[in-house]
C-alpha atoms as a PDB file:
ATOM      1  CA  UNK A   1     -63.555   6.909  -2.233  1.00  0.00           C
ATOM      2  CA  UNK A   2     -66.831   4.666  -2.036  1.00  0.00           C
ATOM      3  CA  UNK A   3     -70.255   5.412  -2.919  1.00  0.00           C
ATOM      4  CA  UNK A   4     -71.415   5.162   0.796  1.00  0.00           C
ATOM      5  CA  UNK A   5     -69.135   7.949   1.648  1.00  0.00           C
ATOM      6  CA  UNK A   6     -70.109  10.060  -1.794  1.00  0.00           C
ATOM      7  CA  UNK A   7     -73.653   8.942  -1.021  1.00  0.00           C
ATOM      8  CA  UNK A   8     -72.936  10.076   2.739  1.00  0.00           C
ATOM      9  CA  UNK A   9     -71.346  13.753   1.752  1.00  0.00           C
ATOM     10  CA  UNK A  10     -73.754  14.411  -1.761  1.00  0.00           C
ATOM     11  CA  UNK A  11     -73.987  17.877  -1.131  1.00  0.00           C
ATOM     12  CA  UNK A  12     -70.488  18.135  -1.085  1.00  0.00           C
ATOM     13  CA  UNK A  13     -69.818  16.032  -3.858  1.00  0.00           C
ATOM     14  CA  UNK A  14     -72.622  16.897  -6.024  1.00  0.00           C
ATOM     15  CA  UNK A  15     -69.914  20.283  -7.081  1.00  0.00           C
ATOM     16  CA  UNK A  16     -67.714  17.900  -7.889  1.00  0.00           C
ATOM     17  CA  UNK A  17     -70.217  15.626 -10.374  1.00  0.00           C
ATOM     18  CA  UNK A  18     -71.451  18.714 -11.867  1.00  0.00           C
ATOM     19  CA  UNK A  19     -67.552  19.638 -12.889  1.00  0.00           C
ATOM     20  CA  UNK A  20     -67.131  16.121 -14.735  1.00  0.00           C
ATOM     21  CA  UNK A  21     -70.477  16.170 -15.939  1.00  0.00           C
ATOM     22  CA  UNK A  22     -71.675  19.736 -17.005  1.00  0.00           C
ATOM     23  CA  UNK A  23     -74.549  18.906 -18.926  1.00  0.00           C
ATOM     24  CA  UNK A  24     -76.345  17.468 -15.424  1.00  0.00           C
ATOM     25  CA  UNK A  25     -78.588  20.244 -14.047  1.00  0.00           C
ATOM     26  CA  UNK A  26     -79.456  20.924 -10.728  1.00  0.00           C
ATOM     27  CA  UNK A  27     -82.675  18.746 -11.213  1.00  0.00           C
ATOM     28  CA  UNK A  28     -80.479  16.055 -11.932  1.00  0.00           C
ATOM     29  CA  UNK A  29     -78.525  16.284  -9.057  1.00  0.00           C
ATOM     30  CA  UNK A  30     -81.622  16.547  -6.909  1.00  0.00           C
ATOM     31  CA  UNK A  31     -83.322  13.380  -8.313  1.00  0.00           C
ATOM     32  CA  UNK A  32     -79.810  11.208  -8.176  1.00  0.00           C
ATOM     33  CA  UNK A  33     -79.974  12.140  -4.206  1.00  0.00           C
ATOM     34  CA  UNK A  34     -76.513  10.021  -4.048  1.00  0.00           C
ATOM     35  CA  UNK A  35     -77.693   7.063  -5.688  1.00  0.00           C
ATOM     36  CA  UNK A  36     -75.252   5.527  -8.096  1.00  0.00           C
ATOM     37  CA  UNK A  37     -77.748   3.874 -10.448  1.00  0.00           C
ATOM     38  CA  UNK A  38     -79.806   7.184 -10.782  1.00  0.00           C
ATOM     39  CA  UNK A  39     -76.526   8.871 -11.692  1.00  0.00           C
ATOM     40  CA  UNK A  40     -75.156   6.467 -14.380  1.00  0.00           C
ATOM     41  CA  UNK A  41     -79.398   6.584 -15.682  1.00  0.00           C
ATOM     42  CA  UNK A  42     -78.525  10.252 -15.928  1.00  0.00           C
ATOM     43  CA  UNK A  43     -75.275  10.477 -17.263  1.00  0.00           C
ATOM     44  CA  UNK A  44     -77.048   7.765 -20.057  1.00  0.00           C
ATOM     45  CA  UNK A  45     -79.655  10.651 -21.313  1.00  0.00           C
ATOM     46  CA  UNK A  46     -77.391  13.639 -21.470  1.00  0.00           C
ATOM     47  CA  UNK A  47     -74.629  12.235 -23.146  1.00  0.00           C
ATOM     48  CA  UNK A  48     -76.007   9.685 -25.208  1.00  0.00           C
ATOM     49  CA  UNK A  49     -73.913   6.532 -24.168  1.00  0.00           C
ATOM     50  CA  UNK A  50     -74.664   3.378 -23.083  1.00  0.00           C
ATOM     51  CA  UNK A  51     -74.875   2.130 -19.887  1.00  0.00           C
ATOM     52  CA  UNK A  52     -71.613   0.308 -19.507  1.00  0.00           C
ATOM     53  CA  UNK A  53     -70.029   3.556 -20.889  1.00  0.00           C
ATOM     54  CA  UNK A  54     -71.722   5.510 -17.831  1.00  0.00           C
ATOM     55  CA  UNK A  55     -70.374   2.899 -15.318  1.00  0.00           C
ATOM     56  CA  UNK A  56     -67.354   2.910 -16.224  1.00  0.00           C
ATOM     57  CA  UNK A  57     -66.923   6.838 -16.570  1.00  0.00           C
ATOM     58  CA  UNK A  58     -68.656   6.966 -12.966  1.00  0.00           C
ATOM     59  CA  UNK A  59     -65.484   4.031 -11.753  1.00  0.00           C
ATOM     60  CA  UNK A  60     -62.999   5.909 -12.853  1.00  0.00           C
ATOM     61  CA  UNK A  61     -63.932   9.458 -11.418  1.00  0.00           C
ATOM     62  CA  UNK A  62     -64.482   7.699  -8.263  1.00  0.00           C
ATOM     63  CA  UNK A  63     -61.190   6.114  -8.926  1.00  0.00           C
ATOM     64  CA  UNK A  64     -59.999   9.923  -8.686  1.00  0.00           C
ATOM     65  CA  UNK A  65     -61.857  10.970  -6.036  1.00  0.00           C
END
């Protein structure tokens, strides 16, 4: 799947993010508003990794999708 269509269906998705990434709250998900850099800033802060870390985690569960 692509961002456009994750950005497109977000509400739909955002169940989905929330499963891989538990430690996003439901601010987080509301500030992201299907926008891939927000997300990968986001996933940065919770978990404590760097950015290309993020990216890469945020690839391959798109990969999946």
């Amino acid at each position: 799947m692509n961002w456009d269509r994750i950005e497109g269906n977000w509400k739909q998705v955002s169940g989905k993010i929330k499963e891989q990434w538990g430690k996003l709250t439901e601010d987080d998900i509301t500030v992201i508003a299907g926008k891939q850099d927000q997300l990968v800033g986001r996933i940065q802060e919770r978990y404590g990794v760097a950015k290309d870390e993020a990216e890469n985690q945020v690839k391959n569960w798109m990969g999946r999708m």
